[in-house]
PDB file of N, CA and C in Angstrom:
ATOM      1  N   UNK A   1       0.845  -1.170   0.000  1.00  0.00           N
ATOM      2  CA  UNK A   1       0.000   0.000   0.000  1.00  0.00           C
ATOM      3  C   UNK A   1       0.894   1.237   0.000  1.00  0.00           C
ATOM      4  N   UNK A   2       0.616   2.176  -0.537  1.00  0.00           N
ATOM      5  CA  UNK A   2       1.135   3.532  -1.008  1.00  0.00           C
ATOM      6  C   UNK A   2       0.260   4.395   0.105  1.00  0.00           C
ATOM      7  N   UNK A   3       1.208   5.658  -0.026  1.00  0.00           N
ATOM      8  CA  UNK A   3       1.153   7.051   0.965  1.00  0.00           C
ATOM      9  C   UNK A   3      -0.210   7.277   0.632  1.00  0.00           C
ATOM     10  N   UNK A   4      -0.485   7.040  -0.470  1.00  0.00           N
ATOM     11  CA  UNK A   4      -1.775   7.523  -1.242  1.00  0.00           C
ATOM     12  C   UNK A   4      -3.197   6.965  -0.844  1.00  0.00           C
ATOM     13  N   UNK A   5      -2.360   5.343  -0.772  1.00  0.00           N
ATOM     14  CA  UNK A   5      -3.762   4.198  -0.493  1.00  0.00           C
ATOM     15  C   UNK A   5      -4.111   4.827   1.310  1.00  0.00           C
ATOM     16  N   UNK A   6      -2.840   4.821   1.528  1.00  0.00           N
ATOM     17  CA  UNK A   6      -3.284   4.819   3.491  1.00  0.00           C
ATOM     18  C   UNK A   6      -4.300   6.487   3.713  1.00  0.00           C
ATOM     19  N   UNK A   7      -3.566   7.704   3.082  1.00  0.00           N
ATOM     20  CA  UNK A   7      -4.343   8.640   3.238  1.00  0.00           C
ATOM     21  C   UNK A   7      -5.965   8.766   2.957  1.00  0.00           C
ATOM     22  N   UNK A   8      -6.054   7.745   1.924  1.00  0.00           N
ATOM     23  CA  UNK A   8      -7.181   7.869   1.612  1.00  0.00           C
ATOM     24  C   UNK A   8      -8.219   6.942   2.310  1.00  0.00           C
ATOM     25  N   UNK A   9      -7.733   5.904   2.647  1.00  0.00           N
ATOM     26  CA  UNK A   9      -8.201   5.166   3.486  1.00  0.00           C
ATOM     27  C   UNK A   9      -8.014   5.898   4.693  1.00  0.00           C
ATOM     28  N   UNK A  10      -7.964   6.628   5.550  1.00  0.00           N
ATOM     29  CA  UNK A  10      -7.810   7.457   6.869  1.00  0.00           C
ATOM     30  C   UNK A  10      -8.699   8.166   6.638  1.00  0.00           C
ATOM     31  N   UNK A  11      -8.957   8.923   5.367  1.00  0.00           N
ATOM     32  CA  UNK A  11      -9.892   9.875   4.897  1.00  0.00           C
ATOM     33  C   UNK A  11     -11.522   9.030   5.108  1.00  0.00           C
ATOM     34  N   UNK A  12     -11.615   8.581   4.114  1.00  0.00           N
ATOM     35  CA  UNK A  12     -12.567   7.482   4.115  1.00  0.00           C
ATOM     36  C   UNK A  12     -13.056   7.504   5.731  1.00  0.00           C
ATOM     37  N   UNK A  13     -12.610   6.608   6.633  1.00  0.00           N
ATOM     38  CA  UNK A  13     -13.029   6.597   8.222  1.00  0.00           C
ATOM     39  C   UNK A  13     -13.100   7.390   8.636  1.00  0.00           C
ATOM     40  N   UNK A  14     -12.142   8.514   8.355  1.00  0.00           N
ATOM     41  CA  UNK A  14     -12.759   9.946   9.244  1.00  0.00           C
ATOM     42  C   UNK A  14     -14.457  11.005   8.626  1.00  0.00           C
ATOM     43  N   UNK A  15     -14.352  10.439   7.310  1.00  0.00           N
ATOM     44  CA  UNK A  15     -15.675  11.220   6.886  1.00  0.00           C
ATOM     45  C   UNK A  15     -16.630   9.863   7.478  1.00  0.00           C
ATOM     46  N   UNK A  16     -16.283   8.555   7.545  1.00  0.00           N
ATOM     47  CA  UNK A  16     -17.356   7.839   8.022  1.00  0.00           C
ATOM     48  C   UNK A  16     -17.989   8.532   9.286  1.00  0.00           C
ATOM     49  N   UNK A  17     -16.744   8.062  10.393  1.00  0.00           N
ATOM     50  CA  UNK A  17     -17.166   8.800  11.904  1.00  0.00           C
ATOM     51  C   UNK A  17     -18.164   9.783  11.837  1.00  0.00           C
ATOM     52  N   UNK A  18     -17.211  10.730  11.063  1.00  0.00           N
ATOM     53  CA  UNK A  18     -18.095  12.148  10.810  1.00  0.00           C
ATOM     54  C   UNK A  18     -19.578  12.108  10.888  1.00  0.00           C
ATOM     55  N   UNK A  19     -19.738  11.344   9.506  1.00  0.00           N
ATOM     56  CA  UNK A  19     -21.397  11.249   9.243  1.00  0.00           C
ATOM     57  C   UNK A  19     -22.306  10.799  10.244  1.00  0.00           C
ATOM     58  N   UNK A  20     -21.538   9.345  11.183  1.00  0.00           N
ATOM     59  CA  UNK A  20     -22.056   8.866  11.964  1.00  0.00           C
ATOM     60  C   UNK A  20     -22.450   9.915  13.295  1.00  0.00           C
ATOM     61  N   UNK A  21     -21.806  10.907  13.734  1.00  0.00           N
ATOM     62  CA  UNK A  21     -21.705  11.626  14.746  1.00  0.00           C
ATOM     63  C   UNK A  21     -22.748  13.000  14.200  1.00  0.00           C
ATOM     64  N   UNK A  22     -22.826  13.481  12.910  1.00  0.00           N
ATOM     65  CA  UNK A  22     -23.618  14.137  12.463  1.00  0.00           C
ATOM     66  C   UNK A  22     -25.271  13.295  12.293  1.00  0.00           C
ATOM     67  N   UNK A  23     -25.313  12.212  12.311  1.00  0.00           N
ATOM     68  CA  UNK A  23     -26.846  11.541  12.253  1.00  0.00           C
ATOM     69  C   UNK A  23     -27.182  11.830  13.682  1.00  0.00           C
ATOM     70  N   UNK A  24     -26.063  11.550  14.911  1.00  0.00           N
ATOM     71  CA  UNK A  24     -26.555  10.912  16.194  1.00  0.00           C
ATOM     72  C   UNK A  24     -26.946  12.623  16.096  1.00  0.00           C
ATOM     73  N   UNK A  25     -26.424  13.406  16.191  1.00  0.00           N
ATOM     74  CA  UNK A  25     -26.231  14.690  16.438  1.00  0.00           C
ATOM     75  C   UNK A  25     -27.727  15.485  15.856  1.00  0.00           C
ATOM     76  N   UNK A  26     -28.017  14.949  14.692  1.00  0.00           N
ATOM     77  CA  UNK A  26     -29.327  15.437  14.044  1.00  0.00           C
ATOM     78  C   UNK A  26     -30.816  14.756  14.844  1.00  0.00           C
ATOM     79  N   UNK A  27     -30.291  13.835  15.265  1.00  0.00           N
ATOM     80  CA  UNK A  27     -31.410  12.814  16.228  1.00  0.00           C
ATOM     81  C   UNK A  27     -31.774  13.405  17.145  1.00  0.00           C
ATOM     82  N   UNK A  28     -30.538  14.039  17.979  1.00  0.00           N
ATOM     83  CA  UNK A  28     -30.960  14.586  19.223  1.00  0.00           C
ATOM     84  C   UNK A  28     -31.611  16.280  19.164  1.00  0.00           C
ATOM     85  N   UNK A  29     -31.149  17.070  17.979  1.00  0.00           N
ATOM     86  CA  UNK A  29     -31.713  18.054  17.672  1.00  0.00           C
ATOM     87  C   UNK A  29     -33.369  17.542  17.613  1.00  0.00           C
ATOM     88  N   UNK A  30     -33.439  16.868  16.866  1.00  0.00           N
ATOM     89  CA  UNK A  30     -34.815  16.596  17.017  1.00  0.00           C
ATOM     90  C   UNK A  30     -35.700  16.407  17.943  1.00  0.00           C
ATOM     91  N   UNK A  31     -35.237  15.544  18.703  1.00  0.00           N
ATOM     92  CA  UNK A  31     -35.679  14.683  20.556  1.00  0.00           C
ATOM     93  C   UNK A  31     -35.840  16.118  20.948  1.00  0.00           C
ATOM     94  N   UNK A  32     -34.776  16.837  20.998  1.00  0.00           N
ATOM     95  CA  UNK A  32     -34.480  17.616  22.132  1.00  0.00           C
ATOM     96  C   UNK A  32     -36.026  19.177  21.607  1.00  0.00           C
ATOM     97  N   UNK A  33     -36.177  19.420  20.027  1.00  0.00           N
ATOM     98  CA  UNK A  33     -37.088  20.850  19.469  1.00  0.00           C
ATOM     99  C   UNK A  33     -38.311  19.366  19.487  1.00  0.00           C
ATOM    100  N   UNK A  34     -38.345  18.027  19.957  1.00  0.00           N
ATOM    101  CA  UNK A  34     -40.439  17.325  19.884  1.00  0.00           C
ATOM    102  C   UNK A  34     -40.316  18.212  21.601  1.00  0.00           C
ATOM    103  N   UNK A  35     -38.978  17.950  21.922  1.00  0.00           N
ATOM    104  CA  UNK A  35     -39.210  18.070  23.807  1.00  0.00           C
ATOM    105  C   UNK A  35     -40.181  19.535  24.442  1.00  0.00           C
ATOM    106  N   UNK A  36     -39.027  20.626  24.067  1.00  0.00           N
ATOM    107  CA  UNK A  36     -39.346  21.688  23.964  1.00  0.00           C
ATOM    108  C   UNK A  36     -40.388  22.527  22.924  1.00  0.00           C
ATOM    109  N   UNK A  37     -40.752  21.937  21.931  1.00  0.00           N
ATOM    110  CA  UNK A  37     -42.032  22.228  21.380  1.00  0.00           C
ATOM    111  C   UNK A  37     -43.217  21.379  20.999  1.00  0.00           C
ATOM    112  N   UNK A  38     -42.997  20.667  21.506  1.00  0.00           N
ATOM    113  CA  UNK A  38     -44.157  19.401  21.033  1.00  0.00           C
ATOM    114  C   UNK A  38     -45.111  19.691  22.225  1.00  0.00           C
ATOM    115  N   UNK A  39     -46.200  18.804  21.867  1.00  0.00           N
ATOM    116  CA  UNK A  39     -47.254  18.496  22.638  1.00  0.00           C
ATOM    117  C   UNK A  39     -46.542  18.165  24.301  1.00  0.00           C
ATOM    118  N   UNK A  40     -47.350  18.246  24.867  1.00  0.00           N
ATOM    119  CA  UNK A  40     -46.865  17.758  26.473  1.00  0.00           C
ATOM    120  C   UNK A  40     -48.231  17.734  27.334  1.00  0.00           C
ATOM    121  N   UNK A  41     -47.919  16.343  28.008  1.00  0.00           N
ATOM    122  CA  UNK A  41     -49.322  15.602  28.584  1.00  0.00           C
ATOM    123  C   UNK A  41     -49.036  16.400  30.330  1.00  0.00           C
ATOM    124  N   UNK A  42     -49.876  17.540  30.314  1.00  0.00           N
ATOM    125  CA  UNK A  42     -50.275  18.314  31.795  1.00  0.00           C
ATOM    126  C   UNK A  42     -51.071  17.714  32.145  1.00  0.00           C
ATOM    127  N   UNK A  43     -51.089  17.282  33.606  1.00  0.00           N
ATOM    128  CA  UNK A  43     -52.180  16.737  34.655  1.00  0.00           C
ATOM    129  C   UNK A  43     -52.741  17.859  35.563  1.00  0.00           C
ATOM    130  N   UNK A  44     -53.750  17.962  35.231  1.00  0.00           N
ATOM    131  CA  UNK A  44     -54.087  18.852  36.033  1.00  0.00           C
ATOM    132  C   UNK A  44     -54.395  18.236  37.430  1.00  0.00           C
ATOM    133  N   UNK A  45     -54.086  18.558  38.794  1.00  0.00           N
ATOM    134  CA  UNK A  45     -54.366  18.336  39.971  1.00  0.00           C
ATOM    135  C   UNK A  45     -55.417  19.297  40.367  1.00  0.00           C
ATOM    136  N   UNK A  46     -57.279  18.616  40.688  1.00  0.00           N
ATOM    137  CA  UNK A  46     -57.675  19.820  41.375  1.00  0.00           C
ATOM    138  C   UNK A  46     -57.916  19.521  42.942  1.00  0.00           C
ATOM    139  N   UNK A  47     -57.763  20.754  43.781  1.00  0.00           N
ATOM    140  CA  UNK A  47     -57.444  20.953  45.107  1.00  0.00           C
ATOM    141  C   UNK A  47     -58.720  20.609  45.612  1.00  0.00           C
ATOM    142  N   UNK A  48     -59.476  19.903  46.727  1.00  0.00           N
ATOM    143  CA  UNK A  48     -61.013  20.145  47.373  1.00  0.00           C
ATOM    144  C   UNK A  48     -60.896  21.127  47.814  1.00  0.00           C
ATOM    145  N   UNK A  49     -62.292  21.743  47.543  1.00  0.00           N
ATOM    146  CA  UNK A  49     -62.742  22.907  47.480  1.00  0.00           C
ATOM    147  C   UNK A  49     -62.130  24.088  47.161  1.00  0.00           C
ATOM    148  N   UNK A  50     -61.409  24.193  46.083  1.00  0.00           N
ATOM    149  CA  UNK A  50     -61.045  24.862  45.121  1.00  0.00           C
ATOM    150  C   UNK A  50     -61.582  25.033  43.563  1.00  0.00           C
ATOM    151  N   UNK A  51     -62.274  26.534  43.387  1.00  0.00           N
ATOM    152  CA  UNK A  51     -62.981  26.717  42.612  1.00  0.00           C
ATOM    153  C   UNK A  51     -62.435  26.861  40.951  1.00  0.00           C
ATOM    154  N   UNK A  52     -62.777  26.430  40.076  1.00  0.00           N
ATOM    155  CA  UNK A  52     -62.316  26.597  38.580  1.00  0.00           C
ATOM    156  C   UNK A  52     -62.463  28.001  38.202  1.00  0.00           C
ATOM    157  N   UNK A  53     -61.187  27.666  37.406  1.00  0.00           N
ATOM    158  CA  UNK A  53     -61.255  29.254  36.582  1.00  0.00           C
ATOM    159  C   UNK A  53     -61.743  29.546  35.737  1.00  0.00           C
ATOM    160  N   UNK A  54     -62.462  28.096  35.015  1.00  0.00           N
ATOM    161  CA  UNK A  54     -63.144  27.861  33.624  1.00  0.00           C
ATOM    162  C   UNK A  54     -64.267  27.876  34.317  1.00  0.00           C
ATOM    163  N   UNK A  55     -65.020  27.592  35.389  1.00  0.00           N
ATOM    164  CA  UNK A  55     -66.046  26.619  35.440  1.00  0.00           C
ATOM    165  C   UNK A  55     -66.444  25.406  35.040  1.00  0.00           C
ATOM    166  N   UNK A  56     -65.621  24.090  35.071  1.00  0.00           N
ATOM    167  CA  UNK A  56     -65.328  23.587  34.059  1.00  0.00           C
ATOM    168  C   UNK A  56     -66.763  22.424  34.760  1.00  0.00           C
ATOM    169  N   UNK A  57     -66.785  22.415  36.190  1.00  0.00           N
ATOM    170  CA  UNK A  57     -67.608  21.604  36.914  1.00  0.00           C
ATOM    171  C   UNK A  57     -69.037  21.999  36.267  1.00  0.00           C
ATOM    172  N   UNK A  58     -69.427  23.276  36.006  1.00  0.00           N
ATOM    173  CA  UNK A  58     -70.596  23.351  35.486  1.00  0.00           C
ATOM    174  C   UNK A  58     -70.820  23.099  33.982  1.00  0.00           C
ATOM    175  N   UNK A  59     -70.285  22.379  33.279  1.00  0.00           N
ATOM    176  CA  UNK A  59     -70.252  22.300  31.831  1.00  0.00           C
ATOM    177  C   UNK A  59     -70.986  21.052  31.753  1.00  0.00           C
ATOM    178  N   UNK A  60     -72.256  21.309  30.861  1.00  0.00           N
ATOM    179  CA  UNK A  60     -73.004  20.273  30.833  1.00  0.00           C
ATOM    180  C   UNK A  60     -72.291  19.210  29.634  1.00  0.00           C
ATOM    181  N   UNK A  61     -72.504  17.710  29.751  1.00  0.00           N
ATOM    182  CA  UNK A  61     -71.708  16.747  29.598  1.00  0.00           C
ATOM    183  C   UNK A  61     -72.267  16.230  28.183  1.00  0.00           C
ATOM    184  N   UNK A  62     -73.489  16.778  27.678  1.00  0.00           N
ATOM    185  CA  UNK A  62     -74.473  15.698  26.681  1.00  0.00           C
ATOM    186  C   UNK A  62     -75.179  16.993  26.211  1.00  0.00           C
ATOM    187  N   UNK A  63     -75.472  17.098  24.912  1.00  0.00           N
ATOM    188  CA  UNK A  63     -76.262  17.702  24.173  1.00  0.00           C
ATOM    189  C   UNK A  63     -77.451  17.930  25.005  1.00  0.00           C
ATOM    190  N   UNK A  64     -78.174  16.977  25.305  1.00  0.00           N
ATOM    191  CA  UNK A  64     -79.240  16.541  26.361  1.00  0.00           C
ATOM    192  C   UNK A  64     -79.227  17.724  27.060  1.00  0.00           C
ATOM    193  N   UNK A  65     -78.205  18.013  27.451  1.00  0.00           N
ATOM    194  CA  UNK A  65     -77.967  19.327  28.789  1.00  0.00           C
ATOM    195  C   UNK A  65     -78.094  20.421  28.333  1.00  0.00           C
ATOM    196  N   UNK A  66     -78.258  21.001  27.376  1.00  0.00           N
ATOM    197  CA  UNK A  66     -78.277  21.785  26.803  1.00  0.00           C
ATOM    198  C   UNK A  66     -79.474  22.384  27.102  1.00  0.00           C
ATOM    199  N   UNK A  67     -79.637  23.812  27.267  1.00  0.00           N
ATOM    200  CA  UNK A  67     -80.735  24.571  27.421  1.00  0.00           C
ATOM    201  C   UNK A  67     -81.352  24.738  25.751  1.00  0.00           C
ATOM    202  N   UNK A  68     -82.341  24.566  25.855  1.00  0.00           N
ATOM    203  CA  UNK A  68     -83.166  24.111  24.219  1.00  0.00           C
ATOM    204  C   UNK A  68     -83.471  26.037  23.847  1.00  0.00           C
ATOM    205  N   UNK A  69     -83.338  26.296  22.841  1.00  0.00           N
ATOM    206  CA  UNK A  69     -84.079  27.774  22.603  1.00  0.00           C
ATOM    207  C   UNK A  69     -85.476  27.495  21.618  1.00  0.00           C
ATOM    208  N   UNK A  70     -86.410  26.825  21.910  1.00  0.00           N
ATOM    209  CA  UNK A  70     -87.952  26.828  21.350  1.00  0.00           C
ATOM    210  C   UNK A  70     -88.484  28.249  21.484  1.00  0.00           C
TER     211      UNK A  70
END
C-alpha cells in the first residue's frame, strides 16, 4: 500500500465517523425541538374545594344538557 492508499483510506473513516456523529447529532436536535415544542401531557391536579377558573364543573356533559331555545 502507497502514501496515497493509506491517506485515503484514513480519509474514508474519518468522513465515516463524521457522518455517523452528524446523524446521532441530528437525532438529538430533534428529541431535544419534539421536547421543547411538542405536545406535552399536563395533569391537572384539582385541590377540594377549590374553585375553577373555567367553570369547568358546570359544563353540561351531553347535548341533552343543553338549554333548548324553542
Amino acid at each position: 500500500m502507497n502514501s496515497q492508499d493509506k491517506v485515503i483510506e484514513s480519509l474514508t473513516k474519518t468522513i465515516e465517523v463524521m457522518s455517523n456523529e452528524l446523524a446521532l447529532l441530528r437525532e438529538q436536535v430533534a428529541y431535544l425541538t419534539q421536547k421543547l415544542y411538542g405536545k406535552s401531557s399536563e395533569k391537572v391536579v384539582h385541590q377540594p374545594g377549590q374553585l375553577s377558573l373555567f367553570g369547568e364543573e358546570n359544563l353540561p356533559e351531553e347535548e341533552s344538557d343543553l338549554p333548548r331555545s324553542d
